[in-house]
C-alpha atoms as a PDB file:
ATOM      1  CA  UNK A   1      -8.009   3.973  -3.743  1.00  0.00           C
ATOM      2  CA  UNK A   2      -7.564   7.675  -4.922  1.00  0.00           C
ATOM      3  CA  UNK A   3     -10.246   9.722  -2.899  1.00  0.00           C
ATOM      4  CA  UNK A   4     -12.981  11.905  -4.840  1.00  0.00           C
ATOM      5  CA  UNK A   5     -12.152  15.394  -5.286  1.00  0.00           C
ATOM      6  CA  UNK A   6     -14.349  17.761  -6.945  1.00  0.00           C
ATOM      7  CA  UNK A   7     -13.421  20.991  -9.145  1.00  0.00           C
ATOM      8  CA  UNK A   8     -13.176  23.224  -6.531  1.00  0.00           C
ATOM      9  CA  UNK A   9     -10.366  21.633  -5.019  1.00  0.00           C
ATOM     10  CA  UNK A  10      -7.872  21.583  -8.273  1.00  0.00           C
ATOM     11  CA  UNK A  11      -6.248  24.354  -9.944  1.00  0.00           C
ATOM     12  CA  UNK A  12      -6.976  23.421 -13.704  1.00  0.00           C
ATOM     13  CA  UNK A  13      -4.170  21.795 -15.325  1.00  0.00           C
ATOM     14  CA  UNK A  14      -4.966  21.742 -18.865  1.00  0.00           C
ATOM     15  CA  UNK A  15      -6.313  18.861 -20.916  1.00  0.00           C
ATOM     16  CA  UNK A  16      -4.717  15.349 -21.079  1.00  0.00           C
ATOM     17  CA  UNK A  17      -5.018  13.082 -23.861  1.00  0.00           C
ATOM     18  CA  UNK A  18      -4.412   9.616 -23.397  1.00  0.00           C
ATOM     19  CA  UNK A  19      -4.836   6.749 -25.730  1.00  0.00           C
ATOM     20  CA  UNK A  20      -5.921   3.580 -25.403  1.00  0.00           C
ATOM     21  CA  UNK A  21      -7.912   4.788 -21.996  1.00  0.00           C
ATOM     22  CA  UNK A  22     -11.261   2.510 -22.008  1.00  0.00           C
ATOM     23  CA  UNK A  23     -10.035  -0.315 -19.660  1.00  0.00           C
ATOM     24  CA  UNK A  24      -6.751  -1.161 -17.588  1.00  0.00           C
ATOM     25  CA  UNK A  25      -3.822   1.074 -17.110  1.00  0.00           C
ATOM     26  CA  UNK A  26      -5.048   3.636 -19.603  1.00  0.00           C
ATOM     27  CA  UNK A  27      -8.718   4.230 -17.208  1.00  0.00           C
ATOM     28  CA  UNK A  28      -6.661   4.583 -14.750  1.00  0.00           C
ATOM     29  CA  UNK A  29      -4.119   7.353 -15.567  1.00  0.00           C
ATOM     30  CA  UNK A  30      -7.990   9.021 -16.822  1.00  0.00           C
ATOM     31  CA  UNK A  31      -8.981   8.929 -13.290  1.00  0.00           C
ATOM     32  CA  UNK A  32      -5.615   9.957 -11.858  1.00  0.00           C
ATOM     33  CA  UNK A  33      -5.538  12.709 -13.877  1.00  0.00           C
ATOM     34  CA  UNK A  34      -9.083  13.968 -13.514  1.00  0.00           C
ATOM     35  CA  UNK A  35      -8.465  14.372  -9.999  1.00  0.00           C
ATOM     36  CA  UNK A  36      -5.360  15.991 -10.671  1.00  0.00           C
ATOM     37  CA  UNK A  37      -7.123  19.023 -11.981  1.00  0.00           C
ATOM     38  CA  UNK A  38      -6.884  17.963 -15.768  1.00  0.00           C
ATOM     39  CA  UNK A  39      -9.874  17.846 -18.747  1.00  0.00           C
ATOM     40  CA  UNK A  40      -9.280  14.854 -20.464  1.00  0.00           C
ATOM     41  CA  UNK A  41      -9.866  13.903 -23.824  1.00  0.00           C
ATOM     42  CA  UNK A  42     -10.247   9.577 -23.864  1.00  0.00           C
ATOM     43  CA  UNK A  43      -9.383   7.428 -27.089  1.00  0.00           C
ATOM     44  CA  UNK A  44      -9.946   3.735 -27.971  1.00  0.00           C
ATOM     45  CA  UNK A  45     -11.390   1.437 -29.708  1.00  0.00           C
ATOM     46  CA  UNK A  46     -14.481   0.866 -27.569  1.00  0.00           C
ATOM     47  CA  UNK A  47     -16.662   3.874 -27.933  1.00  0.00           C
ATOM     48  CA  UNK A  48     -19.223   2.357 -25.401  1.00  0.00           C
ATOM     49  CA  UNK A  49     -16.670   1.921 -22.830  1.00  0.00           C
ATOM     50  CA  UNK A  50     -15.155   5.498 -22.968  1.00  0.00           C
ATOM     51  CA  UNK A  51     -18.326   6.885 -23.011  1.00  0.00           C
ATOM     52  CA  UNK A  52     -18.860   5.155 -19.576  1.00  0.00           C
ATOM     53  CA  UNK A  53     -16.167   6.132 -18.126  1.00  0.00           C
ATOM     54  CA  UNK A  54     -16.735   9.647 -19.488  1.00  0.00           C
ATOM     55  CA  UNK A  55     -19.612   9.276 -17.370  1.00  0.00           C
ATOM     56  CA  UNK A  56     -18.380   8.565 -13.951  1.00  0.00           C
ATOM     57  CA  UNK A  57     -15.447  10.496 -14.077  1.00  0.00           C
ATOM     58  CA  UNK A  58     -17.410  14.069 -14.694  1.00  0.00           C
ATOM     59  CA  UNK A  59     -20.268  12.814 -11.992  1.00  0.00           C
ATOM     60  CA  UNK A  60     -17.024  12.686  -9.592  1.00  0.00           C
ATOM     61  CA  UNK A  61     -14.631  15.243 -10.946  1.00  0.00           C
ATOM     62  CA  UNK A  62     -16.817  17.708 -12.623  1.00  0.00           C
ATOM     63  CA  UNK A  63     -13.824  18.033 -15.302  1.00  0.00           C
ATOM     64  CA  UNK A  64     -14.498  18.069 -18.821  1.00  0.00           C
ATOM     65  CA  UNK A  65     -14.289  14.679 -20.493  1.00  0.00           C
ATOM     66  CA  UNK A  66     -14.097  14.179 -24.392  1.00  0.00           C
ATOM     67  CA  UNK A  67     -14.126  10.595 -26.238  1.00  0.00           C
ATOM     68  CA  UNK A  68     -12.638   9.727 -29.300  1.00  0.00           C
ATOM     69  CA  UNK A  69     -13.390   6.017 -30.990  1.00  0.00           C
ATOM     70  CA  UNK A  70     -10.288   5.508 -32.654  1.00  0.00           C
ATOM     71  CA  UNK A  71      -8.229   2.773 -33.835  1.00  0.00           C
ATOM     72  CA  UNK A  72      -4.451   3.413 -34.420  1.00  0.00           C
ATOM     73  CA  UNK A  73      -3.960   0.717 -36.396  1.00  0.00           C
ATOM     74  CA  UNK A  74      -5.275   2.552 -38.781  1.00  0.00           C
ATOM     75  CA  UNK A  75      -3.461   5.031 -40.408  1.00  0.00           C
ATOM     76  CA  UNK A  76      -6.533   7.579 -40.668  1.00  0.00           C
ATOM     77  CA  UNK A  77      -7.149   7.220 -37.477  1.00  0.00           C
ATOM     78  CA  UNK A  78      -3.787   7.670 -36.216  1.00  0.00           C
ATOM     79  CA  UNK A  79      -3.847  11.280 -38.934  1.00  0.00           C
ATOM     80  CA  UNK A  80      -7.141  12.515 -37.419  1.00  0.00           C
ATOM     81  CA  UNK A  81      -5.527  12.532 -33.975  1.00  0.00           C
ATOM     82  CA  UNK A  82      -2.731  13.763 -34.854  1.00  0.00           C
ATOM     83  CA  UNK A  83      -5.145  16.750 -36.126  1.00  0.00           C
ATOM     84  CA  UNK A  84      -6.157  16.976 -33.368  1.00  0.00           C
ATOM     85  CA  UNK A  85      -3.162  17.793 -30.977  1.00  0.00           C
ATOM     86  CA  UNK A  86      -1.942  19.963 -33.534  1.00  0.00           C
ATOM     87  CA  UNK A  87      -4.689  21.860 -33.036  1.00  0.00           C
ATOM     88  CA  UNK A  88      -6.146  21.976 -29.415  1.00  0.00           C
ATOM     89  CA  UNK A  89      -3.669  24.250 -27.483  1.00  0.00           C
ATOM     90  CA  UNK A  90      -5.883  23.354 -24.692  1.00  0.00           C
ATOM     91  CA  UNK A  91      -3.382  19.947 -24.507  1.00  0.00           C
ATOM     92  CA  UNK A  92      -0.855  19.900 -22.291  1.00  0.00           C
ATOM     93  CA  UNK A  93      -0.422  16.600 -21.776  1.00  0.00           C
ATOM     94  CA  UNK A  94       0.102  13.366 -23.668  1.00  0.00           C
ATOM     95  CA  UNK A  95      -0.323   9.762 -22.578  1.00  0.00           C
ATOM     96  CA  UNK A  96       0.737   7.067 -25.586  1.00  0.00           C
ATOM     97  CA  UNK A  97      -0.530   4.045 -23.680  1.00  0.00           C
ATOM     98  CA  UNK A  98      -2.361   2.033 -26.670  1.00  0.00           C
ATOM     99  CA  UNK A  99      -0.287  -0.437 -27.210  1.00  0.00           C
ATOM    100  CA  UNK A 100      -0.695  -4.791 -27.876  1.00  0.00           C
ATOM    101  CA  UNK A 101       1.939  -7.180 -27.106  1.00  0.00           C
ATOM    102  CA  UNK A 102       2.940 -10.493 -27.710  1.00  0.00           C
ATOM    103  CA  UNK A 103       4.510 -13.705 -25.803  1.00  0.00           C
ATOM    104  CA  UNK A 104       4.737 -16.101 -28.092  1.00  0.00           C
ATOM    105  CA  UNK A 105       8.393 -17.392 -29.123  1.00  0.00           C
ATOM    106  CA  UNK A 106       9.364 -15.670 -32.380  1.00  0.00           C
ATOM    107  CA  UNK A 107       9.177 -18.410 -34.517  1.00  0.00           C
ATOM    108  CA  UNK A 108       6.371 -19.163 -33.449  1.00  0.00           C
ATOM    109  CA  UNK A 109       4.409 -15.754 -34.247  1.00  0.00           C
ATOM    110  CA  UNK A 110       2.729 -14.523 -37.333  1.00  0.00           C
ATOM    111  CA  UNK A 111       4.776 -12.128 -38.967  1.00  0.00           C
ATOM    112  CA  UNK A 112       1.790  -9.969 -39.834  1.00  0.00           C
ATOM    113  CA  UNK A 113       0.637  -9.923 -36.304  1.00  0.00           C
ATOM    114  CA  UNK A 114       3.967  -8.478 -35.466  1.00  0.00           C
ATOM    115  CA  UNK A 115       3.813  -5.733 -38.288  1.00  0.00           C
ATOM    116  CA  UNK A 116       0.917  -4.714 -37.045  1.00  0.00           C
ATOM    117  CA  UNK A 117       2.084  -4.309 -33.666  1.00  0.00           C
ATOM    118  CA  UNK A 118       5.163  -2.344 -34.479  1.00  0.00           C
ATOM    119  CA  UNK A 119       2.626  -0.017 -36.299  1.00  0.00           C
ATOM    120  CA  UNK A 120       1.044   0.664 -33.028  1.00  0.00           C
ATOM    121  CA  UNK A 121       3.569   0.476 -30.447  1.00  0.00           C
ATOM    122  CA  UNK A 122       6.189   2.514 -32.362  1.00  0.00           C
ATOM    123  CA  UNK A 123       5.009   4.363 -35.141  1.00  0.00           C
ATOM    124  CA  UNK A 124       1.450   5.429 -33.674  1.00  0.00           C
ATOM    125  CA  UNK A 125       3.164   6.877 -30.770  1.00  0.00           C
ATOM    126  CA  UNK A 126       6.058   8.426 -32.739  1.00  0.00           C
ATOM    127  CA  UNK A 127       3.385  10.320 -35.054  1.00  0.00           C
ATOM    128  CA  UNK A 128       1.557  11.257 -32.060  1.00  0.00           C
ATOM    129  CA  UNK A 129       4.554  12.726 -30.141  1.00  0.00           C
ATOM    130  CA  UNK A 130       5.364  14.481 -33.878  1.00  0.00           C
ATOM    131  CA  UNK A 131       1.914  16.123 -33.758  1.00  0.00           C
ATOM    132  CA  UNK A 132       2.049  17.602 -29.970  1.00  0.00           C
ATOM    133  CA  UNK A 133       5.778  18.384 -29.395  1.00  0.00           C
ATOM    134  CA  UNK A 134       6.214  21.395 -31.564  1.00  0.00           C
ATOM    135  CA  UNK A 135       3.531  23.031 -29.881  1.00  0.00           C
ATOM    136  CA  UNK A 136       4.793  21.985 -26.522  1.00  0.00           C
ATOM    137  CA  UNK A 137       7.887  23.368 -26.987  1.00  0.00           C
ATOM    138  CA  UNK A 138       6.394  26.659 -28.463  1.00  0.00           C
ATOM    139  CA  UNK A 139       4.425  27.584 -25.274  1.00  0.00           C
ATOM    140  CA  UNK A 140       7.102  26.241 -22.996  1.00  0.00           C
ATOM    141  CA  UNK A 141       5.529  23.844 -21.361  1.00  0.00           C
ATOM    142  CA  UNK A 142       4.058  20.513 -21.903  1.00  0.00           C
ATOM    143  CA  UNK A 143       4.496  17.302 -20.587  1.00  0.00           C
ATOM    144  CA  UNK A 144       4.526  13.675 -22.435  1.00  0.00           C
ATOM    145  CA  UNK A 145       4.338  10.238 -20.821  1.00  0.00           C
ATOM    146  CA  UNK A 146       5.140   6.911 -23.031  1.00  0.00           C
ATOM    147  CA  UNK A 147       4.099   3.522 -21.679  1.00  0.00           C
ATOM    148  CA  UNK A 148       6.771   1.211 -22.367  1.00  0.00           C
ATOM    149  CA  UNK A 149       8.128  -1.990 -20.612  1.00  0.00           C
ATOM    150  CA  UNK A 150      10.893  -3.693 -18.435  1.00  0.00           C
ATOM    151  CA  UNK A 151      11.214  -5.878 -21.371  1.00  0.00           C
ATOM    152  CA  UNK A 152      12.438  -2.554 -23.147  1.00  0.00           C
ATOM    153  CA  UNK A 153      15.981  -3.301 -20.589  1.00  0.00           C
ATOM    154  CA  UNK A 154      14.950  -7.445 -20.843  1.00  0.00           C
ATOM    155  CA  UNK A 155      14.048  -8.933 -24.459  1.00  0.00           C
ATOM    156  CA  UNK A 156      14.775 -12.055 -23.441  1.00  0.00           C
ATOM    157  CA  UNK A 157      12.014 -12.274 -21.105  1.00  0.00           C
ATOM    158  CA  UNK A 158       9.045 -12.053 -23.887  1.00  0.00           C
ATOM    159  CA  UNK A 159       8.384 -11.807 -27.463  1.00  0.00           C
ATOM    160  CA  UNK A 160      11.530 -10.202 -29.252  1.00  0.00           C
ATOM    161  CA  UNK A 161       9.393  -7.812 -31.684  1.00  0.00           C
ATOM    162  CA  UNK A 162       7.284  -6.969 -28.831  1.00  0.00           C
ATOM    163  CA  UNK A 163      10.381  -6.216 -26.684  1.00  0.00           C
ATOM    164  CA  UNK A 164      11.897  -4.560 -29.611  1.00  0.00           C
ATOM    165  CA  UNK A 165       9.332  -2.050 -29.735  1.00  0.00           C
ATOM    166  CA  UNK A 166       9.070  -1.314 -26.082  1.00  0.00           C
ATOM    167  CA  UNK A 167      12.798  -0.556 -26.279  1.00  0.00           C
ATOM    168  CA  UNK A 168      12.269   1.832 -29.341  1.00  0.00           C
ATOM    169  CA  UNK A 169       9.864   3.457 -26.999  1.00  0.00           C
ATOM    170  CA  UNK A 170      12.349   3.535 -23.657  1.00  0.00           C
ATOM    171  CA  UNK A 171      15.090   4.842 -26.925  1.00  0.00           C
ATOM    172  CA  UNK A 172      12.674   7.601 -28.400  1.00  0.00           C
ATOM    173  CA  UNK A 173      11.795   9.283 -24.818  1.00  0.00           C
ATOM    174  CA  UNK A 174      15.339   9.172 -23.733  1.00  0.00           C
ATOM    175  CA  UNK A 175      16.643  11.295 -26.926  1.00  0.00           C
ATOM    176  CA  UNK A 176      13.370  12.917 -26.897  1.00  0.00           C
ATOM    177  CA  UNK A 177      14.155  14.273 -22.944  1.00  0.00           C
ATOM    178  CA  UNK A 178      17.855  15.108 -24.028  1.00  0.00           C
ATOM    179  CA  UNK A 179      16.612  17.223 -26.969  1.00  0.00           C
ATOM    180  CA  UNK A 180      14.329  19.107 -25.109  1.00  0.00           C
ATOM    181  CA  UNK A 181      15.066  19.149 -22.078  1.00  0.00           C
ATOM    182  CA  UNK A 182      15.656  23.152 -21.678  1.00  0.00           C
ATOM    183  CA  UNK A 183      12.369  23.494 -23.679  1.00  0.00           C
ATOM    184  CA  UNK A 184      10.209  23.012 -20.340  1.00  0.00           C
ATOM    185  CA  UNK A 185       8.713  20.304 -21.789  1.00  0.00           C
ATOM    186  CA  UNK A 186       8.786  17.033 -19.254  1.00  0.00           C
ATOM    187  CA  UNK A 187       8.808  13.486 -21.428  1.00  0.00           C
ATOM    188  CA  UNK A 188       8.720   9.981 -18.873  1.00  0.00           C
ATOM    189  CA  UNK A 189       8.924   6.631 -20.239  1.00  0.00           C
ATOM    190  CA  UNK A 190       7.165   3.995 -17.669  1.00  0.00           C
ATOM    191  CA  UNK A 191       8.418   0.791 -17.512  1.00  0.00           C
ATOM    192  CA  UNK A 192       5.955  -1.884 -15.763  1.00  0.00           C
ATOM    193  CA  UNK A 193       6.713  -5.019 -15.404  1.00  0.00           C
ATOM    194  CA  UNK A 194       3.623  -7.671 -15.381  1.00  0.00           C
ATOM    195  CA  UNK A 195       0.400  -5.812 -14.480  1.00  0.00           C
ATOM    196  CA  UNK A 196      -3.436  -7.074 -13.829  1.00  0.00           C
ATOM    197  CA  UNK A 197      -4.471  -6.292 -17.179  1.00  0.00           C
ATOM    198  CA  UNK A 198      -6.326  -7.965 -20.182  1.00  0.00           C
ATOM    199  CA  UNK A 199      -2.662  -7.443 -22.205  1.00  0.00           C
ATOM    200  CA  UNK A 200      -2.013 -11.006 -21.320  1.00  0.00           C
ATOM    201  CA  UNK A 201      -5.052 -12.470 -22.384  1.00  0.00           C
ATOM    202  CA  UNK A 202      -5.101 -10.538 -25.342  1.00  0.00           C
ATOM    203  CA  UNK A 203      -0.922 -11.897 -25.794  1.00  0.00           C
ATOM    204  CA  UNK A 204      -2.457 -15.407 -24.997  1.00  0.00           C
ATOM    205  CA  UNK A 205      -0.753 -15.741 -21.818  1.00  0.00           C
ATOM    206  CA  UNK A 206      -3.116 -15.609 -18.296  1.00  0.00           C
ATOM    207  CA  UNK A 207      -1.679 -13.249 -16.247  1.00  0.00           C
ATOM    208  CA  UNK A 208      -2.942 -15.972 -13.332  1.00  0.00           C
ATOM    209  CA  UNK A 209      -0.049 -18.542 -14.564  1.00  0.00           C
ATOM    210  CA  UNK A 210       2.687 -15.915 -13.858  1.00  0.00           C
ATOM    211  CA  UNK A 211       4.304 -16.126 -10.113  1.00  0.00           C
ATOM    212  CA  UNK A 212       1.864 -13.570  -8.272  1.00  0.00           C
ATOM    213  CA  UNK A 213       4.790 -11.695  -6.684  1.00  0.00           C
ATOM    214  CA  UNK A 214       5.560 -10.432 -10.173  1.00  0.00           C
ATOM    215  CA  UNK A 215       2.150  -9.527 -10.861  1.00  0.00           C
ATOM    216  CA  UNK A 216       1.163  -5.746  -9.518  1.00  0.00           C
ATOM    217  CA  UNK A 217      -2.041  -4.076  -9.598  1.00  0.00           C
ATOM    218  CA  UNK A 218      -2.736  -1.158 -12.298  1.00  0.00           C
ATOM    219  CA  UNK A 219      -3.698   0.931  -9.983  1.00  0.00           C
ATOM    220  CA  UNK A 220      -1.096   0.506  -8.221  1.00  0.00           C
ATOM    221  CA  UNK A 221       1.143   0.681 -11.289  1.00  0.00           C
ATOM    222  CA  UNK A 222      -0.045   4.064 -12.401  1.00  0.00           C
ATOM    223  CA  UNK A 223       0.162   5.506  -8.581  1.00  0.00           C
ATOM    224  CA  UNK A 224       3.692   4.569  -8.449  1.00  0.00           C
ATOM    225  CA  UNK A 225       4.503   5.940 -12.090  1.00  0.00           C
ATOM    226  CA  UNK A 226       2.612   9.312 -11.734  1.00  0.00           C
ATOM    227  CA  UNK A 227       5.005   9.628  -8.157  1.00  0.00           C
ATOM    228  CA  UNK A 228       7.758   9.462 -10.337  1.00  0.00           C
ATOM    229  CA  UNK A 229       6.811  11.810 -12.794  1.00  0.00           C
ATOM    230  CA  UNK A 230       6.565  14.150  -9.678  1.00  0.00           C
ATOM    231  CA  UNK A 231       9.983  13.580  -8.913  1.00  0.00           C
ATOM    232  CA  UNK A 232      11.206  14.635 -12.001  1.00  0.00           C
ATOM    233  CA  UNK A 233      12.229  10.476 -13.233  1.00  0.00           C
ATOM    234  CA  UNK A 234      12.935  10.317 -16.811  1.00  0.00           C
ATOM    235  CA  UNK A 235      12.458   6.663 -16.693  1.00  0.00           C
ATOM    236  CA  UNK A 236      10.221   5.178 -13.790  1.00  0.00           C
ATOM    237  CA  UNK A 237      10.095   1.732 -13.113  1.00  0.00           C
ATOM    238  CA  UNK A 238       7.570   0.871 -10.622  1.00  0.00           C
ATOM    239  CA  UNK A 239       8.489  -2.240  -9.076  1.00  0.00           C
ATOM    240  CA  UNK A 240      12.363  -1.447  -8.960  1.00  0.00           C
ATOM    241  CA  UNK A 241      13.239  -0.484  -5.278  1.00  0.00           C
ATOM    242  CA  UNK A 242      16.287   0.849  -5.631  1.00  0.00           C
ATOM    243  CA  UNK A 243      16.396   4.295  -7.757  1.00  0.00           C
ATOM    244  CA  UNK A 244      20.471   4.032  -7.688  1.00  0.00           C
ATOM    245  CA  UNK A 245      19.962   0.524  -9.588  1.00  0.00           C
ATOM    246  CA  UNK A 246      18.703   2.442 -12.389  1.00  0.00           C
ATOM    247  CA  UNK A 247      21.403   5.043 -11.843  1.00  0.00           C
ATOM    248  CA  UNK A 248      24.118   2.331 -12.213  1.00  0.00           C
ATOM    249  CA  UNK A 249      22.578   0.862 -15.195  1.00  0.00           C
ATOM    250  CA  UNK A 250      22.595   4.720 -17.201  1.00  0.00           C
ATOM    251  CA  UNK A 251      26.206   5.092 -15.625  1.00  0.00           C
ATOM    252  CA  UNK A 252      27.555   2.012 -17.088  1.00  0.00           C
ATOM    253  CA  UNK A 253      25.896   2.707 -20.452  1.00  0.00           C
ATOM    254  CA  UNK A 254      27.475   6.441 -20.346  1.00  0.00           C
ATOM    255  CA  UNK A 255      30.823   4.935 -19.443  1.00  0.00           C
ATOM    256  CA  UNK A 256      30.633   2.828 -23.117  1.00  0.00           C
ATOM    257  CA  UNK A 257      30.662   6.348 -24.757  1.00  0.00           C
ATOM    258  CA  UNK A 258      33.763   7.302 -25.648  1.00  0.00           C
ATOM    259  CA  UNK A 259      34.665   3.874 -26.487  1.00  0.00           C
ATOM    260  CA  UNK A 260      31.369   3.618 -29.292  1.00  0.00           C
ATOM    261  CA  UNK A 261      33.165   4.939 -32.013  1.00  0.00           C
ATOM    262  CA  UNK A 262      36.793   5.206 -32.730  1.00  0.00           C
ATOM    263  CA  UNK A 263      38.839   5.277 -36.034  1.00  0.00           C
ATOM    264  CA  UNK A 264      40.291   2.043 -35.534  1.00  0.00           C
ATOM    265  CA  UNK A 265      39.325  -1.536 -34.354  1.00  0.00           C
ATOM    266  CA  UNK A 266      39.462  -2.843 -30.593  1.00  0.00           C
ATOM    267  CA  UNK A 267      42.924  -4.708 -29.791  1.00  0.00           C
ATOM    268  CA  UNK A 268      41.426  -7.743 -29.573  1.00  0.00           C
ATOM    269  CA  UNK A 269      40.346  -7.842 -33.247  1.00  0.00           C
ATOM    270  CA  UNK A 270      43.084  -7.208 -34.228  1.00  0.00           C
ATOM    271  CA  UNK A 271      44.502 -10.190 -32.379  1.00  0.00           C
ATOM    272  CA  UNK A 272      41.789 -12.584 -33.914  1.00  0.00           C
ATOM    273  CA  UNK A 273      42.744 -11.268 -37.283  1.00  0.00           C
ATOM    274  CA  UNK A 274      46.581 -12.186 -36.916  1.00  0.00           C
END
């Protein structure tokens, strides 16, 4: 457990706002970063849980802490933040963790259900990244963490919209990074795999039926992921032990370039054809 540290002992760091903060992986990364030296600035749903975690984390920081009951499902919510980081140059940092998922079989899920979770996972974040970016990129500095998935790399592995979006997400930070990347801006996309959350109750799959080797602890989930944002990782995955895995995977996909597009068709089409 990350030891108390008061004000005194942090250079401040700005102000971090991170969504979807009342409970599981989103708390945490609050009190990560409060004892990192940053303000924070705490949306959700659940304005009675932010509020109590506003609470304890001042009493044991002394940083700033501002809540915001929002739902970014909604599209006025999702404008009024976006207000909001346009406007507070006091923001340095940006956490899109609100997210829902699903693990259902396609056919089996309600169509609406998954419209409304592409609305959150992908274009919620996108408009959010819109809003802070520019002014990221103005002062020179400015950093911007998504919460994806490993089912971003495995679809197969749970619901394909769900995994679909989480891959937008891994796509979007990726381009994102390359675009900006001598702005001074830092962008991270985190890639748990199953974590001790309420996401799989809320996906209608107990987290206690999965094989408990898979299943790692939030805490130590956001530990792991805020080590790799020290060293500089684009793309963290927690659990993964080897970084040169990774490596190999981005390596391989590089080595498809200059084979993507060419003016005519691959041999053995051609072949097929005749």
């Amino acid at each position: 457990m990350a030891t108390t540290q008061t004000t005194a002992d942090q250079s401040h760091r700005g102000t971090a706002l991170i969504t979807g903060a009342s409970s599981g992986i989103g708390a945490i990364y609050a009190d990560r970063l409060a004892r990192r030296g940053y303000d924070l600035i705490l949306v959700a749903r659940n304005r009675e849980r932010l509020d109590t975690l506003a609470g304890r984390l001042t009493s044991e920081t002394g940083r700033s802490v501002e809540v915001v009951a929002a739902d970014l499902a909604r599209d006025a919510d999702v404008r009024r933040l976006e207000t909001l980081l346009r406007e507070d140059a006091s923001i340095t940092l940006l956490v899109n963790n609100a997210g829902i998922g699903a693990a259902a079989p396609l056919l089996q899920s309600d169509v609406d259900k998954m419209e409304a979770m592409i609305a959150l996972n992908v274009t919620a974040l996108t408009r959010l990244t819109y809003a802070v970016a520019p002014a990221f990129v103005a002062r020179g500095t400015g950093a911007i963490i998504n919460i994806a998935s490993i089912v971003a790399v495995a679809p197969e592995l749970l619901n394909g919209v769900y995994g679909g979006s989480k891959a937008f997400v891994l796509a979007f930070t990726q381009s994102l990074q390359h675009e900006l990347a001598a702005s001074g801006v830092r962008v991270q996309a985190v890639l748990p795999g199953a974590t001790r959350t309420d996401f799989w109750e809320v996906a209608g799959h107990s987290v206690d039926n999965l094989p408990q080797a898979w299943v790692m602890s939030a805490a130590d989930m956001v530990d792991a992921s805020l080590s790799g944002f020290d060293q500089g990782e684009v793309v963290t995955i927690p659990s993964l032990p080897e970084a040169a895995d990774w490596q190999a995977f981005e390596a391989a996909r590089a080595a498809l370039g200059p084979n993507l597009s060419r003016s005519e068709p691959a041999a053995r089409f051609k072949a097929a054809a005749a």
